[in-house]
C-alpha atoms as a PDB file:
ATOM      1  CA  UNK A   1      25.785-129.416 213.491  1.00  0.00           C
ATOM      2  CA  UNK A   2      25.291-125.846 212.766  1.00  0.00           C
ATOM      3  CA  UNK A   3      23.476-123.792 215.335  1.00  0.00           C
ATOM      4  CA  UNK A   4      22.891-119.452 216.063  1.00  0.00           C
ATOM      5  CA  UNK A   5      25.337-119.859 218.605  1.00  0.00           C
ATOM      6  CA  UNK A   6      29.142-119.873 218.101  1.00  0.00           C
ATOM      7  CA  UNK A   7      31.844-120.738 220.522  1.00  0.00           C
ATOM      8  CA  UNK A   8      34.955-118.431 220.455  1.00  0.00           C
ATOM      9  CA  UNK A   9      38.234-119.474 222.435  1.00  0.00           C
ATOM     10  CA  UNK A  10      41.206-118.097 222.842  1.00  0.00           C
ATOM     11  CA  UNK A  11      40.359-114.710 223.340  1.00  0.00           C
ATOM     12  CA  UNK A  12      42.873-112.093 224.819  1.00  0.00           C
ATOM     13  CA  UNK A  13      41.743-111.280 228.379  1.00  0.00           C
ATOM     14  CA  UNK A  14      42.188-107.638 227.956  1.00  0.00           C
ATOM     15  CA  UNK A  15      39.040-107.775 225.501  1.00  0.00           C
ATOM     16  CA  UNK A  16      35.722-106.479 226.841  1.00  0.00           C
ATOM     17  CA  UNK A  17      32.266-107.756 225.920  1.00  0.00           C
ATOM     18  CA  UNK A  18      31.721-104.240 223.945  1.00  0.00           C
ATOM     19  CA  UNK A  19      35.343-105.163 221.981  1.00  0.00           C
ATOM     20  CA  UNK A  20      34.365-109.001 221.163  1.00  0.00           C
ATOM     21  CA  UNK A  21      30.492-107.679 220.197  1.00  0.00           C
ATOM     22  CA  UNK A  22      31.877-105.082 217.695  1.00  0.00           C
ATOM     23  CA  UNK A  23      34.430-107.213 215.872  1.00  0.00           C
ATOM     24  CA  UNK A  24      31.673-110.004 214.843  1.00  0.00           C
ATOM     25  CA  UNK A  25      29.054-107.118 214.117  1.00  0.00           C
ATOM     26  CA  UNK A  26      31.120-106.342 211.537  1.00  0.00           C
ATOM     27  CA  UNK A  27      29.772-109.335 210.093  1.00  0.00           C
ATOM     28  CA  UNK A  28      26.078-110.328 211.723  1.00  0.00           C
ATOM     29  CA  UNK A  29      23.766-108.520 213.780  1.00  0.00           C
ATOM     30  CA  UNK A  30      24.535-109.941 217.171  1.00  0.00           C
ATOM     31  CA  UNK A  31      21.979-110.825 219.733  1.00  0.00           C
ATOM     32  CA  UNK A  32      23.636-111.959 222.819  1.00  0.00           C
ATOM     33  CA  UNK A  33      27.337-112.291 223.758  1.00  0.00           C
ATOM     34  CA  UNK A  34      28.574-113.877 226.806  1.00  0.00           C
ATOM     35  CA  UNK A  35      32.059-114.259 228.409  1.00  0.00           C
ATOM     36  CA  UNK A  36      32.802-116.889 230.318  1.00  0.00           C
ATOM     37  CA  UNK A  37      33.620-116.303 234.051  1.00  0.00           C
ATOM     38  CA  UNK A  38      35.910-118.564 236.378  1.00  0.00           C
ATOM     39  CA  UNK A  39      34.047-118.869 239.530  1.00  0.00           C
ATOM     40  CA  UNK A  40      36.850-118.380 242.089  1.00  0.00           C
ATOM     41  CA  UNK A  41      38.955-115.565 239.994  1.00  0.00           C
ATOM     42  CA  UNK A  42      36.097-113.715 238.224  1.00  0.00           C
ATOM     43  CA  UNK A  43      38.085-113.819 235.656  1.00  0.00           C
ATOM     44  CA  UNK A  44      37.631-114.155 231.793  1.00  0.00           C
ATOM     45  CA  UNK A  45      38.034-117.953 231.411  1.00  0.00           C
ATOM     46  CA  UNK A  46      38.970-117.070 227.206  1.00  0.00           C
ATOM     47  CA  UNK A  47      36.194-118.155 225.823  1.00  0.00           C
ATOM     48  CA  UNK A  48      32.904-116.627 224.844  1.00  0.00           C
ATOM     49  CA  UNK A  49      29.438-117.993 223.298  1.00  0.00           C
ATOM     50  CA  UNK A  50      28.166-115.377 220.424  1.00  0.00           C
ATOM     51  CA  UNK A  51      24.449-115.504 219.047  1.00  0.00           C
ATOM     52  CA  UNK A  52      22.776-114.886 216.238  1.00  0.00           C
ATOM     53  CA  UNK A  53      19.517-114.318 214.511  1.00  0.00           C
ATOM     54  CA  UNK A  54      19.750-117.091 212.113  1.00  0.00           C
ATOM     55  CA  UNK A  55      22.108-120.166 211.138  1.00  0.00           C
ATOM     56  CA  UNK A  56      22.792-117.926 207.904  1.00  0.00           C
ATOM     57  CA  UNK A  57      24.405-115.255 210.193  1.00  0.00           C
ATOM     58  CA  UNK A  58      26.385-117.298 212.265  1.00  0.00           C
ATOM     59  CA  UNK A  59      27.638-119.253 208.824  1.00  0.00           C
ATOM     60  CA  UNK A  60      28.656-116.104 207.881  1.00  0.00           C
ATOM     61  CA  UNK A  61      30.494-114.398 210.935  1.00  0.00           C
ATOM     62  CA  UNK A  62      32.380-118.360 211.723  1.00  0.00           C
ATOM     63  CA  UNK A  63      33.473-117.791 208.356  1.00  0.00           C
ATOM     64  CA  UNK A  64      34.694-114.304 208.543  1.00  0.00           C
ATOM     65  CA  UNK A  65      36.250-114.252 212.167  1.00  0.00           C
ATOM     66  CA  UNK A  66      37.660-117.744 212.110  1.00  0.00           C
ATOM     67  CA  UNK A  67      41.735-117.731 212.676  1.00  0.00           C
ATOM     68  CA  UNK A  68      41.742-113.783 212.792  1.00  0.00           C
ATOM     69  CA  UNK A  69      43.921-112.086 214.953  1.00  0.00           C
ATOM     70  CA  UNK A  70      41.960-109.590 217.417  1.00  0.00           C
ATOM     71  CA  UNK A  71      44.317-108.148 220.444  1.00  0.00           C
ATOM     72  CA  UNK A  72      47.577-110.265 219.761  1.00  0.00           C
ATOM     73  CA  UNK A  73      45.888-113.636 219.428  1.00  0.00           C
ATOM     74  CA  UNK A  74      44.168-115.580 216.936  1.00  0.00           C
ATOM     75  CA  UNK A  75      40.992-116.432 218.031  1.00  0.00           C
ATOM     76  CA  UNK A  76      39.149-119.966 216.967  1.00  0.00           C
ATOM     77  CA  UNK A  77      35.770-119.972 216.019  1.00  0.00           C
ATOM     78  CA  UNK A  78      32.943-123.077 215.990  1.00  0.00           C
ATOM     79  CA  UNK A  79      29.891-123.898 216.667  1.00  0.00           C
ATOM     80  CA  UNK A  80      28.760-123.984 219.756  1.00  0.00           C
ATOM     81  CA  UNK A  81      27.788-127.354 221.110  1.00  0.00           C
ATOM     82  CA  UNK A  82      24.704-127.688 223.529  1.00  0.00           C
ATOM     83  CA  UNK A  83      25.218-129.663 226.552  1.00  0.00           C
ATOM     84  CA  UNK A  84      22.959-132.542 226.927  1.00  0.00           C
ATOM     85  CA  UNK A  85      20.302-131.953 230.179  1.00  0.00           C
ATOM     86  CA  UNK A  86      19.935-135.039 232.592  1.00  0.00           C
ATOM     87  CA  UNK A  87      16.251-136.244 232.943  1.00  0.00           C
ATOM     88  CA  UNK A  88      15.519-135.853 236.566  1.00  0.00           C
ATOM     89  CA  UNK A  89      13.642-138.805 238.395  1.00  0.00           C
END
């Protein structure tokens, strides 16, 4: 299922927000990026979620950033899946 929002894994952890935001600019205006935090380390857990305006946009930067190398590694790009929310009783 295609969505605005794309998953990105296996990103260096030397990358910044500022460093992931610019590289998929390149390609689609980006509305919202967000890293991925462990909760005992505060550390990047080497993934982020990446948002778009439109489907269109986020077709188009998967596409493009997909497999490409950015600080050493080569990051893997999808869709980003949402989680299913338990109905509360």
């Amino acid at each position: 299922m295609e969505t605005k929002k794309l998953f990105v894994g296996w990103i260096s952890w030397n990358l910044s927000w500022q460093d992931l935001k610019d590289a998929f600019a390149e390609h689609a205006e980006v509305v919202h990026a967000r890293i991925i935090m462990d909760r005992e380390t505060n550390k990047s857990r080497g993934f982020w979620f990446v948002e778009f305006n439109s489907v269109e946009d986020a077709v188009k930067a998967k596409e493009a950033m997909d497999g490409v190398e950015l600080d050493g590694r080569a990051i893997k790009v999808d869709f980003a899946q949402e989680k299913e929310r338990k109905e509360e009783d």
